[in-house]
N, C-alpha and C. Protein backbone atom coordinates (compact mmCIF):
# COMPACT_ATOMS: atom_id res chain seq x y z
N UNK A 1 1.74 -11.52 -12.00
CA UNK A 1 2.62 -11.56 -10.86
C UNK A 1 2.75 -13.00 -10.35
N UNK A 2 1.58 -13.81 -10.17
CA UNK A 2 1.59 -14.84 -9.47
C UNK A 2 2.60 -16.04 -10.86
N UNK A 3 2.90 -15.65 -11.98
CA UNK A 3 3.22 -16.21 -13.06
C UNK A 3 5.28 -16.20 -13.11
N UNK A 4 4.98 -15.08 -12.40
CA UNK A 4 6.84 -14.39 -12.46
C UNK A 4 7.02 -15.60 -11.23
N UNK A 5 6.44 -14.66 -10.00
CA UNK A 5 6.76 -15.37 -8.56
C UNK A 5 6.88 -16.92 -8.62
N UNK A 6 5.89 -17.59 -9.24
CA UNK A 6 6.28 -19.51 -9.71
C UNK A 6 8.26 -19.50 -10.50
N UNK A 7 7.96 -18.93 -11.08
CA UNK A 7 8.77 -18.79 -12.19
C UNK A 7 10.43 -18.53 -11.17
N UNK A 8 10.47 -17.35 -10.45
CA UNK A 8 11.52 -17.58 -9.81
C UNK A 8 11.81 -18.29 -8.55
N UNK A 9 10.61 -18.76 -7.84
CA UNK A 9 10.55 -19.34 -6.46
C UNK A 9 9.93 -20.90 -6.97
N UNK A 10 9.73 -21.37 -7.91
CA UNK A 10 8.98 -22.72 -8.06
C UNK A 10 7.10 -22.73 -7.51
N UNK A 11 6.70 -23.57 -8.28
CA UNK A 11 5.51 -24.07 -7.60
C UNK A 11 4.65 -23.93 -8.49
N UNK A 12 3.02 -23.61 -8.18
CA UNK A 12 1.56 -23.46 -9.10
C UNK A 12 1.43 -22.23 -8.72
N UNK A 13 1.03 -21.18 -9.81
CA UNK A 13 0.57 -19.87 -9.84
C UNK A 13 -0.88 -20.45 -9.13
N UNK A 14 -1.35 -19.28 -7.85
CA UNK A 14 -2.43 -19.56 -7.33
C UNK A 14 -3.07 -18.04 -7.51
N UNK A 15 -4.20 -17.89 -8.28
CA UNK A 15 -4.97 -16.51 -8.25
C UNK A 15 -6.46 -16.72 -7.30
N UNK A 16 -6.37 -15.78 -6.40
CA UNK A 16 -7.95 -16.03 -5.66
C UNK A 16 -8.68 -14.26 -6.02
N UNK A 17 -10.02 -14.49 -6.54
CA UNK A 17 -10.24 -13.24 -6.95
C UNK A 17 -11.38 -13.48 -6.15
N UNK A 18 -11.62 -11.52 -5.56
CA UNK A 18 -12.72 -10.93 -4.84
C UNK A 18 -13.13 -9.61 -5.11
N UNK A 19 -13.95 -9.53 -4.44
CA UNK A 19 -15.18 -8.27 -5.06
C UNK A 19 -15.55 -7.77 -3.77
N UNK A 20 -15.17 -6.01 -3.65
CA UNK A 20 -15.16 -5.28 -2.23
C UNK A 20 -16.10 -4.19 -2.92
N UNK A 21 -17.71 -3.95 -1.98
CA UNK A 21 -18.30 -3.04 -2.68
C UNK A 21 -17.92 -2.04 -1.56
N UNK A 22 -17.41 -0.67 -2.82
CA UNK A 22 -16.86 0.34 -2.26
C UNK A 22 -17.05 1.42 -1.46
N UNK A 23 -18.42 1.51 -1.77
CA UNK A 23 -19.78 1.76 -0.58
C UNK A 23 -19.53 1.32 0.89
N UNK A 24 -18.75 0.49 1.38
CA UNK A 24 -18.69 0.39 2.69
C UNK A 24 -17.30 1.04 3.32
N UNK A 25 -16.54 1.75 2.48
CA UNK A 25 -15.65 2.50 2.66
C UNK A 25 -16.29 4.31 3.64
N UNK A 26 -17.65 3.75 3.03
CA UNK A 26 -18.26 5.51 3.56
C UNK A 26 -18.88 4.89 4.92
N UNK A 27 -19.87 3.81 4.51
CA UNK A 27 -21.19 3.43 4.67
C UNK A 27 -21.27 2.43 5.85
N UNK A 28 -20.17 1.89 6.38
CA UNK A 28 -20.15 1.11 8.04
C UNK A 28 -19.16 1.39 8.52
N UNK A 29 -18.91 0.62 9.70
CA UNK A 29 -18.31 0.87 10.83
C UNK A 29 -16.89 0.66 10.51
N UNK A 30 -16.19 0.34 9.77
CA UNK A 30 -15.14 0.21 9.10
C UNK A 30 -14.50 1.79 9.21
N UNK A 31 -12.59 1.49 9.69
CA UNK A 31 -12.12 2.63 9.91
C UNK A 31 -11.35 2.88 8.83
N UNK A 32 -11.71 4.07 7.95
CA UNK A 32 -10.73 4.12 6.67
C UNK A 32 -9.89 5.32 6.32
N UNK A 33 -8.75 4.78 5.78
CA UNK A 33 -7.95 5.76 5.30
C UNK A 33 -7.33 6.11 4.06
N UNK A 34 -8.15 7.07 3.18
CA UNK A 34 -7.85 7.35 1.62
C UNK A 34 -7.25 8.07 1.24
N UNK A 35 -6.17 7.99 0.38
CA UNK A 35 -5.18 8.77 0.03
C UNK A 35 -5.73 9.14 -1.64
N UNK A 36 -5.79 10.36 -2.04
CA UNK A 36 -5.93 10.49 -3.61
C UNK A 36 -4.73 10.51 -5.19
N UNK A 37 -3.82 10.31 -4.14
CA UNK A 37 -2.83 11.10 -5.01
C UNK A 37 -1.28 11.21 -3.95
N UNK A 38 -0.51 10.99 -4.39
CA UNK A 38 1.09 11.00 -4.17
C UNK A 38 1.22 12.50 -2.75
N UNK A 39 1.44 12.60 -1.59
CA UNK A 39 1.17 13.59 -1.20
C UNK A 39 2.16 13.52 0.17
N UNK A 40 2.68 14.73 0.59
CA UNK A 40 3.30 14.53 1.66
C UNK A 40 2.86 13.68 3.06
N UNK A 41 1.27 13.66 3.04
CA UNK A 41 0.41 13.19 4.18
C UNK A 41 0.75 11.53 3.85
N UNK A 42 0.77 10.75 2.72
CA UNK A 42 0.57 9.80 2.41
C UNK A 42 2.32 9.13 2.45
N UNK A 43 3.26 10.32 1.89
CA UNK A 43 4.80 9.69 1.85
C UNK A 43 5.23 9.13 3.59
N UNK A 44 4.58 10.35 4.41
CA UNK A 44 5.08 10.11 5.65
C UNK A 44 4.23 9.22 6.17
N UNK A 45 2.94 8.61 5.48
CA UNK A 45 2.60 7.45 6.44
C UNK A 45 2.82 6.34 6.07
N UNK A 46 3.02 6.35 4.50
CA UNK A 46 4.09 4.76 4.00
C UNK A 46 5.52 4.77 5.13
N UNK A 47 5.82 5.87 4.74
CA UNK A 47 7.54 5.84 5.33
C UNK A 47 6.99 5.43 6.84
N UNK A 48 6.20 5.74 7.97
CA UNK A 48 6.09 5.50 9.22
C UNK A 48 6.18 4.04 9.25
N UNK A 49 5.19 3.39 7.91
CA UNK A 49 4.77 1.87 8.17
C UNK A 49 5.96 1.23 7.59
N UNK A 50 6.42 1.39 7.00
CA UNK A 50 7.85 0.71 6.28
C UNK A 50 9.13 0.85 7.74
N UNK A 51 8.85 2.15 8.37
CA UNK A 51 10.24 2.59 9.17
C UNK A 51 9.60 1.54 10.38
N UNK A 52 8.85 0.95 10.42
CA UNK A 52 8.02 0.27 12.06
C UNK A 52 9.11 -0.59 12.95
N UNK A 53 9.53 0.05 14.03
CA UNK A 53 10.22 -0.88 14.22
C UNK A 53 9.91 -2.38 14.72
N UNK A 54 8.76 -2.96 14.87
CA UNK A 54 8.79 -3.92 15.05
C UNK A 54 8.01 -5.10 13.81
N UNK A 55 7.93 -4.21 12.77
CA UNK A 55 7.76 -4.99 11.51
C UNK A 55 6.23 -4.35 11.04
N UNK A 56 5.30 -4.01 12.41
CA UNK A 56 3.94 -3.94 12.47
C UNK A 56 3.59 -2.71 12.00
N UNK A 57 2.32 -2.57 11.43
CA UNK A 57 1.35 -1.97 11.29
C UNK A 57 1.92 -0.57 12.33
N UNK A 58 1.26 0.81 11.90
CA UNK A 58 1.79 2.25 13.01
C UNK A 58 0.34 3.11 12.86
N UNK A 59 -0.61 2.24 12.21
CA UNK A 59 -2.07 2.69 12.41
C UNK A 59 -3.18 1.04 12.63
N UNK A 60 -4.34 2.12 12.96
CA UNK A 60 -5.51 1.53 13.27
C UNK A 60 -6.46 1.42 12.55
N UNK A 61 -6.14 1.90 10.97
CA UNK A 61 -7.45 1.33 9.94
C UNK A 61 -7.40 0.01 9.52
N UNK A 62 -8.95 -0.19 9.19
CA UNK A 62 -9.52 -1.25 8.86
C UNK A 62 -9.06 -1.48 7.58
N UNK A 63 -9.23 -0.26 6.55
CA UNK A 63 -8.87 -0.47 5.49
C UNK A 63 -8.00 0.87 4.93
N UNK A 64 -7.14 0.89 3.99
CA UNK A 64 -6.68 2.24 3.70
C UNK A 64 -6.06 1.51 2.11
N UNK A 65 -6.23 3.04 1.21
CA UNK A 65 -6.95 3.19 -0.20
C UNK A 65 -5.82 4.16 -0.53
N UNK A 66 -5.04 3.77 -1.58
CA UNK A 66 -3.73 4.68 -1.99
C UNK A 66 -2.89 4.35 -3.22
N UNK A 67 -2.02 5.39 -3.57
CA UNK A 67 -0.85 4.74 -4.57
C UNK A 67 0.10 3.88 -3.42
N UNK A 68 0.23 2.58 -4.69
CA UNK A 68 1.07 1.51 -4.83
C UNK A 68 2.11 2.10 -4.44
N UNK A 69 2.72 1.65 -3.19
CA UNK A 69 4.72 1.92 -2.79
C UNK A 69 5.36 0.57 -3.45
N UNK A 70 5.22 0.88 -5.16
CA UNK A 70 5.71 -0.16 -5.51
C UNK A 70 7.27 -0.49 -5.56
N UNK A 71 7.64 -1.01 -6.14
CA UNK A 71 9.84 -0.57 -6.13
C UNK A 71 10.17 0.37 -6.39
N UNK A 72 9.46 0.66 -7.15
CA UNK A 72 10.27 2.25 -7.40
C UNK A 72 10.12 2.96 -6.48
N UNK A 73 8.68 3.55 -5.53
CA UNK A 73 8.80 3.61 -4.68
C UNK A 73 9.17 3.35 -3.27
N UNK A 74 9.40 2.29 -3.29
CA UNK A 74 10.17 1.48 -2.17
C UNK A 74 11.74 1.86 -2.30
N UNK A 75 12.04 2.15 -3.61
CA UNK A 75 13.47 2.48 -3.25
C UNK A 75 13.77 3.65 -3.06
N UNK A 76 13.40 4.83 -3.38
CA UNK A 76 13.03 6.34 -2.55
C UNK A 76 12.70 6.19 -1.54
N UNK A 77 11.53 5.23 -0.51
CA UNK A 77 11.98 5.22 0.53
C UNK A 77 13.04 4.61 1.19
N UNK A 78 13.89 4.09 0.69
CA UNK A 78 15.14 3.37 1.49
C UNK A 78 16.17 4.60 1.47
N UNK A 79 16.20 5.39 0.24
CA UNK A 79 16.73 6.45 -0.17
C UNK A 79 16.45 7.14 1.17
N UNK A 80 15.44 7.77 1.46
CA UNK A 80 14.89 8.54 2.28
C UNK A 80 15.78 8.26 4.21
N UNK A 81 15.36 6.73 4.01
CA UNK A 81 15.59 5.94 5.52
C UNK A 81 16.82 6.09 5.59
N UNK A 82 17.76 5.92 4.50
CA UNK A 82 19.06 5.32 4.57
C UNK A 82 19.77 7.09 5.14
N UNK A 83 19.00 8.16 4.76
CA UNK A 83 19.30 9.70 4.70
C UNK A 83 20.32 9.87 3.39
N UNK A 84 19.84 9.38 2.25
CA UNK A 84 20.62 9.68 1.06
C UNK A 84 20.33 11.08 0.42
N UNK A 85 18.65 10.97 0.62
CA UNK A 85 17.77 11.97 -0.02
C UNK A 85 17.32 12.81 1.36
N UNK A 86 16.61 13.82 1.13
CA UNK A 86 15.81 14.52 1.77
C UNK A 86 14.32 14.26 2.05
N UNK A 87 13.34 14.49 2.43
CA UNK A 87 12.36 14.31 3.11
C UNK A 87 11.63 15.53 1.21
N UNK A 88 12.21 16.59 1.06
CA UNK A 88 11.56 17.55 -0.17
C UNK A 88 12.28 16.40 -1.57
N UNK A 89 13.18 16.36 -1.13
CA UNK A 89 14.08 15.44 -2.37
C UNK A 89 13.25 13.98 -2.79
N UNK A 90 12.35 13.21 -1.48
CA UNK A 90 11.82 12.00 -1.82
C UNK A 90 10.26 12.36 -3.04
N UNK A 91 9.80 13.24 -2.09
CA UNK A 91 8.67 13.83 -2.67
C UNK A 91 8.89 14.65 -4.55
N UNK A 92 9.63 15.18 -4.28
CA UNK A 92 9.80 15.82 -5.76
C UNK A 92 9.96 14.40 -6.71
N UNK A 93 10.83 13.14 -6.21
CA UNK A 93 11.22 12.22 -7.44
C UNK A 93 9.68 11.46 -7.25
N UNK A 94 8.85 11.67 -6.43
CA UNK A 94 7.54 10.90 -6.72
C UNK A 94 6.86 11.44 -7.49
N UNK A 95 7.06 12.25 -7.70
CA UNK A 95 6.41 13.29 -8.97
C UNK A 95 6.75 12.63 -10.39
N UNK A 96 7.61 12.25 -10.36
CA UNK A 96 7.99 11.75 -12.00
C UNK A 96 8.06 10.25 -11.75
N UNK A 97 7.56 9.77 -10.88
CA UNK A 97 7.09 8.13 -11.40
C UNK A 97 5.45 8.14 -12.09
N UNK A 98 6.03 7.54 -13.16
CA UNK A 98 4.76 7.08 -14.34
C UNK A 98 3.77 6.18 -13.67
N UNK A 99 2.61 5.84 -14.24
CA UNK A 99 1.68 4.75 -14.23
C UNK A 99 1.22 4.43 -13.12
N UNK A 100 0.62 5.74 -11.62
CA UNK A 100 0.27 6.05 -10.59
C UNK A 100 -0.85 4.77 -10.26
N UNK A 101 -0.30 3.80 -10.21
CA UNK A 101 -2.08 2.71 -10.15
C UNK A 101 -2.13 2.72 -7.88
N UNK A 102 -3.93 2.20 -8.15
CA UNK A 102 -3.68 2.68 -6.55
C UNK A 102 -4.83 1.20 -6.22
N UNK A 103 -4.28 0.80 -4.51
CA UNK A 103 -4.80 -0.31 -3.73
C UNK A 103 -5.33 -0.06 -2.68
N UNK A 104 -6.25 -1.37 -2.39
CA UNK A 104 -6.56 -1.25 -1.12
C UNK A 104 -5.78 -2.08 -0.24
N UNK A 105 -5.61 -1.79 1.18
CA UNK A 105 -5.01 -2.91 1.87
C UNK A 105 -5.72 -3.46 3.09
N UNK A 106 -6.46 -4.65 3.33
CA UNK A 106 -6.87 -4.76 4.09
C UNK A 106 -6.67 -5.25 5.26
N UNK A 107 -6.71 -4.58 6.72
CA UNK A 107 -5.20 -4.71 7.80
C UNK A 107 -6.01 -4.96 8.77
N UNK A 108 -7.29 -5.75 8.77
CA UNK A 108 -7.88 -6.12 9.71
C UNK A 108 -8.38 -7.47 9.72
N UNK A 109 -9.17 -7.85 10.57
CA UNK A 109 -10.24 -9.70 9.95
C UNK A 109 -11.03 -8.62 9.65
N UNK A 110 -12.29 -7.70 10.49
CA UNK A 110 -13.26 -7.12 10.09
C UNK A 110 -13.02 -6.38 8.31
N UNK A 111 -12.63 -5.80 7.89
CA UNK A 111 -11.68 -5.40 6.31
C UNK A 111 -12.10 -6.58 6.02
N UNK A 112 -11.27 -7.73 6.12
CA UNK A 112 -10.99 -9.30 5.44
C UNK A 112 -12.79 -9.48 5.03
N UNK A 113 -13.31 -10.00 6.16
CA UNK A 113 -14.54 -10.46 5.98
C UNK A 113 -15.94 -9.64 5.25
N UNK A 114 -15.30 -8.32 4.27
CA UNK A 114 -16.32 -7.42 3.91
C UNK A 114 -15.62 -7.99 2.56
N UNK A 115 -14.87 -8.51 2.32
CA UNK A 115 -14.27 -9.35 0.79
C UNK A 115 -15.31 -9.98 0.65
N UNK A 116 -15.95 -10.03 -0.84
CA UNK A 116 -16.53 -11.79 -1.26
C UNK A 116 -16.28 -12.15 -2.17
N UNK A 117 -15.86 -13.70 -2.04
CA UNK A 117 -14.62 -14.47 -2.74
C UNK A 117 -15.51 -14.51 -3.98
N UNK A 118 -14.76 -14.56 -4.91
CA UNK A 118 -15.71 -14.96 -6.41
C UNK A 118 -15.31 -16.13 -7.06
């Protein structure tokens, strides 16, 4: 990614790699939110954070653990926002996106500072 992004915007590919032991997802004070799998609970809380009206964040975890709203998904939700599709209609075409890979996002400093840089 960082190879494309140079490539169409200019500059030095910059990679910073870190190591989050996953154990503190259970195990401290850290507020978390895990999604397993493609699910109505999870469509409507991408769609809440994407629909935000003021750009921000529409929860209070520290960290939260899910499938990628990658483009493809991102464009079912615009689908969704724009009212092209249905709310059953967004969900059924998430069903047939391939290659389900899943992230963490970390939406806090406390999150940030449980990273260690490698």
């Amino acid at each position: 990614m960082a190879d494309f992004k140079t490539m169409a915007e200019g500059g030095e590919p910059v990679i910073n790699k870190y190591e989050f032991d996953e154990k503190l997802m259970s195990l401290s004070d850290l507020k978390t939110k895990s999604f397993t799998e493609y699910s109505e609970e999870w469509a409507k809380f991408i769609f809440s954070n994407r629909d935000s009206k003021n750009g921000g964040s529409v929860h209070n975890y520290d960290i939260v653990y899910g499938p990628i709203a990658n483009d493809r998904v991102g464009r079912q939700i615009a689908n969704l926002k724009d009212g092209y599709i249905t709310f059953g209609m967004f969900m059924e075409r998430l069903k047939y996106i391939e290659g389900v890979t899943f992230q963490y996002a970390f939406c806090t400093e406390l999150a940030i500072s449980k990273l260690k840089r490698l």
